[in-house]
N, C-alpha and C. Protein backbone atom coordinates (compact mmCIF):
# COMPACT_ATOMS: atom_id res chain seq x y z
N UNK A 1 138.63 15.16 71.60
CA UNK A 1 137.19 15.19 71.34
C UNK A 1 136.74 13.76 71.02
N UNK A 2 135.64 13.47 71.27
CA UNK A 2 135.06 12.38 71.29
C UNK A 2 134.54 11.68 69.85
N UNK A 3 134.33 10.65 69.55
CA UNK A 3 134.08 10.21 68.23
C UNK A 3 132.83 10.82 68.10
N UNK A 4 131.77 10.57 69.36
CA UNK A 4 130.11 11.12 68.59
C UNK A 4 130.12 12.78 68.47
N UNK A 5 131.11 13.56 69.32
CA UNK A 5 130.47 14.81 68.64
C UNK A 5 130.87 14.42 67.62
N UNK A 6 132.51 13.94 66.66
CA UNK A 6 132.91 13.63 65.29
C UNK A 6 131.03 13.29 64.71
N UNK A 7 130.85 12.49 65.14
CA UNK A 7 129.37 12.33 64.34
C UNK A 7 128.73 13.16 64.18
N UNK A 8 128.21 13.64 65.88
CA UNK A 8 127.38 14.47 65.69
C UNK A 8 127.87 15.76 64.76
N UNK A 9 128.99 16.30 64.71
CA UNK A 9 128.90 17.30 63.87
C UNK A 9 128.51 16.65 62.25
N UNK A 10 129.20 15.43 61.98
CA UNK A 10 129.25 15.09 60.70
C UNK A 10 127.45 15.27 60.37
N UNK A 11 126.55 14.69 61.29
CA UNK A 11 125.20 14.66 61.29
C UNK A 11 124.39 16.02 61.50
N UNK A 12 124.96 17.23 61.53
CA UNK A 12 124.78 18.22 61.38
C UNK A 12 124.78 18.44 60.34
N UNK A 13 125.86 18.46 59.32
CA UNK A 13 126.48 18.59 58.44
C UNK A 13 125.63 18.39 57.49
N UNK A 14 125.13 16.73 57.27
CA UNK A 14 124.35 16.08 56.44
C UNK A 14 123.12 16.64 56.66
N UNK A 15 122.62 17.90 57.89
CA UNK A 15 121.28 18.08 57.98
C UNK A 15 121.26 19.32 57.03
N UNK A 16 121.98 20.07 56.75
CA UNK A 16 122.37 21.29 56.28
C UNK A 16 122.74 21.17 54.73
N UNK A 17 123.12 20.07 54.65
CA UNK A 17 123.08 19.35 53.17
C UNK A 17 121.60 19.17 52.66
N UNK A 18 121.01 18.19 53.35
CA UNK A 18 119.36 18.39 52.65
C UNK A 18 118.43 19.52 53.45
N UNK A 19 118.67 20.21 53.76
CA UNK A 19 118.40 21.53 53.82
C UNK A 19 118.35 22.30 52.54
N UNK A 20 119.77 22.51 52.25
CA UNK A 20 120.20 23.11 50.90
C UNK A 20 119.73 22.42 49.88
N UNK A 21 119.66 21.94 49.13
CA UNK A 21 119.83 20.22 48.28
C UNK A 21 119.20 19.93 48.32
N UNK A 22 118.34 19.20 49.26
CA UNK A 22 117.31 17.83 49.31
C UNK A 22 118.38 17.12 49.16
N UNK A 23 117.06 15.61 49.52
CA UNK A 23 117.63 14.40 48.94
C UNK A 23 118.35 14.27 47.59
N UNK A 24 119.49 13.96 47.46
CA UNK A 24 119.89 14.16 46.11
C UNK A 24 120.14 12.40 46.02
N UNK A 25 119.97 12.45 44.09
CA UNK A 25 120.21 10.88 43.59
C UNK A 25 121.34 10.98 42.73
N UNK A 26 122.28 11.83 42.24
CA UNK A 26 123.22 11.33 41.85
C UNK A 26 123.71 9.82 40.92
N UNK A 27 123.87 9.39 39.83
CA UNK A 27 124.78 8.28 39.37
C UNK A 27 126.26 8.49 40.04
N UNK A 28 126.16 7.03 40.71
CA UNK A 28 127.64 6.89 40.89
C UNK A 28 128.93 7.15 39.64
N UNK A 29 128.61 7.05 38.83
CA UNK A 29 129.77 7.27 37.78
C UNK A 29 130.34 6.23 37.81
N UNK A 30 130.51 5.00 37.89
CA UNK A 30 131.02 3.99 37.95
C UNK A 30 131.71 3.31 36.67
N UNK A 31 130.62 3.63 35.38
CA UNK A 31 131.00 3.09 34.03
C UNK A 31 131.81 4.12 33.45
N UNK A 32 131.42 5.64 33.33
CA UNK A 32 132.40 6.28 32.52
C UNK A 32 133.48 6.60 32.91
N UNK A 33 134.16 6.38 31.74
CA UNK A 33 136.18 6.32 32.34
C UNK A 33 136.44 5.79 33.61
N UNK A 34 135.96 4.52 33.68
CA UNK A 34 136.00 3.57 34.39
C UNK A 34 137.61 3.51 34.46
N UNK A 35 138.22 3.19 33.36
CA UNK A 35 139.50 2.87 33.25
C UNK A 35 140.70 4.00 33.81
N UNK A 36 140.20 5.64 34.06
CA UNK A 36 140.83 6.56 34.24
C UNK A 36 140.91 6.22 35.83
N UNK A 37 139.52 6.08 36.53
CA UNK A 37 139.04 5.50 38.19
C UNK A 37 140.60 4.75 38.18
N UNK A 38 140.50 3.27 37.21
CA UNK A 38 141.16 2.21 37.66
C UNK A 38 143.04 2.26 37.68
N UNK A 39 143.23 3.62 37.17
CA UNK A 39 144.62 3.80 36.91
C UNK A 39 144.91 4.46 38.08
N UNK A 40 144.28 5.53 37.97
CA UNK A 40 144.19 6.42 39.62
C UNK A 40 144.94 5.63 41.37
N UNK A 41 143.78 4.95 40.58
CA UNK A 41 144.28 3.84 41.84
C UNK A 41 144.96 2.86 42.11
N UNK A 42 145.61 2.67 41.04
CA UNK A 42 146.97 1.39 41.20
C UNK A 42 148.04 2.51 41.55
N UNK A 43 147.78 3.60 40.81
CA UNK A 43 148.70 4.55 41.18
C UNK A 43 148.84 5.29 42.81
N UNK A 44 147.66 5.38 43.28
CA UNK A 44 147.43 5.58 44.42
C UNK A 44 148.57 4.84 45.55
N UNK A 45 147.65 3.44 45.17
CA UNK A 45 147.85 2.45 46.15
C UNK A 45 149.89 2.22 46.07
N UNK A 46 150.58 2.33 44.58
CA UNK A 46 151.68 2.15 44.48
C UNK A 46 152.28 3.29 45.30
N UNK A 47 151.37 4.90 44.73
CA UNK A 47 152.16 5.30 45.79
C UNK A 47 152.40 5.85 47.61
N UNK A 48 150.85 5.44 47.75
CA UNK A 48 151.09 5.20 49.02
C UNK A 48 152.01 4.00 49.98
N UNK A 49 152.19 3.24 49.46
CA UNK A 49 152.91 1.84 49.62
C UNK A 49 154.40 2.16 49.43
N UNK A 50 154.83 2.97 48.74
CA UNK A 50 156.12 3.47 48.78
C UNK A 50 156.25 4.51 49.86
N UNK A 51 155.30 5.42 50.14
CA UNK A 51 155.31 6.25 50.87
C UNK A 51 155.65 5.55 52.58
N UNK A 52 154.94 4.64 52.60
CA UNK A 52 154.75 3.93 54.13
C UNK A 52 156.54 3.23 54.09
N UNK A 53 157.01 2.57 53.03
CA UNK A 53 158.04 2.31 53.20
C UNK A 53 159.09 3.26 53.53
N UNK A 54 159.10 4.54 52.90
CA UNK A 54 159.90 6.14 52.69
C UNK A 54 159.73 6.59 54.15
N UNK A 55 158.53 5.81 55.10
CA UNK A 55 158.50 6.68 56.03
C UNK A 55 157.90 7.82 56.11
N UNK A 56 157.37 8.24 55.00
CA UNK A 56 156.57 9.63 54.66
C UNK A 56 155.61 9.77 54.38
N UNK A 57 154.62 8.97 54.43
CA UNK A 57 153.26 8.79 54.25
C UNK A 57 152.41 10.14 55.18
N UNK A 58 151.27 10.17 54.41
CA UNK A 58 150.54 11.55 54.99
C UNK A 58 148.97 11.34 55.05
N UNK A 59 148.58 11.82 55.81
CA UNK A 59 146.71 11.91 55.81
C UNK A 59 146.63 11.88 54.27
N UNK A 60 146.96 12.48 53.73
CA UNK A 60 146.55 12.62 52.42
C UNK A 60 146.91 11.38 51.56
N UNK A 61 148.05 11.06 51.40
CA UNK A 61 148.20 9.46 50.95
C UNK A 61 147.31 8.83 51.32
N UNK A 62 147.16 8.27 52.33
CA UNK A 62 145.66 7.32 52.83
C UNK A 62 144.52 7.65 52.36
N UNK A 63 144.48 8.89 52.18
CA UNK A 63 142.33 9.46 52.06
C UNK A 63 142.65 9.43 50.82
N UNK A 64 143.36 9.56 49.98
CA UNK A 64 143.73 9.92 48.22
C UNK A 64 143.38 8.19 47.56
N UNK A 65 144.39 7.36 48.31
CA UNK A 65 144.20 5.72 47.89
C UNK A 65 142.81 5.57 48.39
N UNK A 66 142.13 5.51 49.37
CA UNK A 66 140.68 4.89 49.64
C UNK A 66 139.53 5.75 48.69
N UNK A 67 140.40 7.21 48.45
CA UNK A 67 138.62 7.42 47.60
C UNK A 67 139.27 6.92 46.35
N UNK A 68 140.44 7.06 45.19
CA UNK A 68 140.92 6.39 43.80
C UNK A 68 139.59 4.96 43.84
N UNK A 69 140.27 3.99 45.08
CA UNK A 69 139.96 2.36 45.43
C UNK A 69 138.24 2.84 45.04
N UNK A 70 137.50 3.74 45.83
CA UNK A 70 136.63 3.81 45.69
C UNK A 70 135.35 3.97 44.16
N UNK A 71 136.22 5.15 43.88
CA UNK A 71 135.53 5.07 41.97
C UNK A 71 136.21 3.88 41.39
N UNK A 72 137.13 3.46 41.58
CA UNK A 72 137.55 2.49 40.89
C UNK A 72 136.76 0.95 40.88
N UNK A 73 135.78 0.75 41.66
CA UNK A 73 135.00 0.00 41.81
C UNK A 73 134.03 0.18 41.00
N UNK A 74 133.14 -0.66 40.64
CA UNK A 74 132.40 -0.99 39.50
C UNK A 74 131.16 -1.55 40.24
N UNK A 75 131.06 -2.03 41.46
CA UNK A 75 130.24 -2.81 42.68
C UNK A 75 129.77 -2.04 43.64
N UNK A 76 128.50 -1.79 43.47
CA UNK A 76 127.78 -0.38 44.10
C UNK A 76 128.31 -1.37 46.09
N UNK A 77 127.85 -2.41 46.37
CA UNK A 77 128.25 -3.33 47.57
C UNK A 77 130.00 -3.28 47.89
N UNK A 78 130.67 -2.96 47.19
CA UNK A 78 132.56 -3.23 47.30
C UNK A 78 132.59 -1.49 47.30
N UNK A 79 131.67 -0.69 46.68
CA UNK A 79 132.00 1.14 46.20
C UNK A 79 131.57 1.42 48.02
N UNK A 80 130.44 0.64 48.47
CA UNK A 80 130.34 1.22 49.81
C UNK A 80 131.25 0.87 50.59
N UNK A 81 131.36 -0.24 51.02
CA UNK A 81 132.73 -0.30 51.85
C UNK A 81 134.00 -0.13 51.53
N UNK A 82 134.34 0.36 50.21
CA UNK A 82 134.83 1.37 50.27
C UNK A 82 135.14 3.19 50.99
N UNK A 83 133.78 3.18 51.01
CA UNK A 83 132.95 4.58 50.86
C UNK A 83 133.19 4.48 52.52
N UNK A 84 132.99 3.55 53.46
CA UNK A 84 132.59 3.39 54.71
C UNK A 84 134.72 3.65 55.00
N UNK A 85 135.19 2.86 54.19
CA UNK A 85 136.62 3.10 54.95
C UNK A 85 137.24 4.88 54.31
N UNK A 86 136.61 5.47 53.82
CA UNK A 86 136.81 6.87 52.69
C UNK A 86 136.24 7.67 54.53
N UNK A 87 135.35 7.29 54.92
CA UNK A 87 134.62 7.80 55.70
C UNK A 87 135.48 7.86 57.08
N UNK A 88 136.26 6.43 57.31
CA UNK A 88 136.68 6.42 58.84
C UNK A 88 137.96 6.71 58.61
N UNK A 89 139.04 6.96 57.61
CA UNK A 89 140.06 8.25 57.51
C UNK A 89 139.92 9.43 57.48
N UNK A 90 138.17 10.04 57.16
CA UNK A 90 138.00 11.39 57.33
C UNK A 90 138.40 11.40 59.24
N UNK A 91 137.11 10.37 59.57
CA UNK A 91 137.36 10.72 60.98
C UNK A 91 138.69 10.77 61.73
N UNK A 92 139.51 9.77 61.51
CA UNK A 92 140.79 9.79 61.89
C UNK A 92 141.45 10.91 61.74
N UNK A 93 141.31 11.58 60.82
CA UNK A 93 141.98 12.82 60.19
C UNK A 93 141.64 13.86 61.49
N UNK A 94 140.13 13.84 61.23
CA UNK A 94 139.88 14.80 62.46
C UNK A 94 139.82 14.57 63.50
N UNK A 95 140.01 13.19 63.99
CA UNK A 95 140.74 12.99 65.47
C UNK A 95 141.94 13.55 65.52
N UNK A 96 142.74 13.31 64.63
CA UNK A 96 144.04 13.86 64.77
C UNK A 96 144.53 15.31 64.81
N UNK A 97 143.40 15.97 64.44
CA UNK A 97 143.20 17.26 64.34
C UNK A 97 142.95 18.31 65.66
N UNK A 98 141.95 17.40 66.07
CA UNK A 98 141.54 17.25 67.37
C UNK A 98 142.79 17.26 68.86
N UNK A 99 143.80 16.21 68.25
CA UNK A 99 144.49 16.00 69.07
C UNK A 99 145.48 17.28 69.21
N UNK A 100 145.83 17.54 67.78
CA UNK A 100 147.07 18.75 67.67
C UNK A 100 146.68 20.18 68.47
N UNK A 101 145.41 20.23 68.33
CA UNK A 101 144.66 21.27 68.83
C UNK A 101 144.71 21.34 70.02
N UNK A 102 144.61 20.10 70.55
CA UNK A 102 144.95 20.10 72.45
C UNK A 102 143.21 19.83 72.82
């Protein structure tokens, strides 16, 4: 399957969200237990990094370290591109999903 249906469904998705919802504003959460974010993710990153060495690394290792990396940021500008690479392991995920499926 192609990356834009990947979009286009994702853009479905998000239509059906403010559908339900509205626009929502949310606080990032960035300040409280900032420090819980920042453990998360050394831990993450340590253990995905062992994992890639083990040979055993999983969709889930990868998407687990990029969203930790992600709250763990304090920089609404560093939380998005974060947020943007949180985003293109979803897709990967479901390319790959895609693929198993035939």
């Amino acid at each position: 399957m192609s990356r834009m249906i990947i979009y286009a469904e994702i853009e479905a998705e998000r239509r059906r969200q403010e559908e339900k919802w509205g626009v929502q504003n949310h606080p990032m959460n960035t300040n409280t237990h900032h420090w819980i974010y920042t453990a998360l993710a050394k831990d993450a990153k340590k253990s995905c990094d062992t994992a890639v060495k083990e040979g055993t690394i999983t969709w889930f290792d990868i998407l687990f370290e990029e969203f930790c990396k992600d709250f763990a940021e304090r920089d609404l500008c560093r939380q998005r591109e974060e947020l943007i690479q949180v985003a293109a392991v979803s897709v990967q995920m479901i390319e790959y999903i895609d693929r198993r499926l035939g």
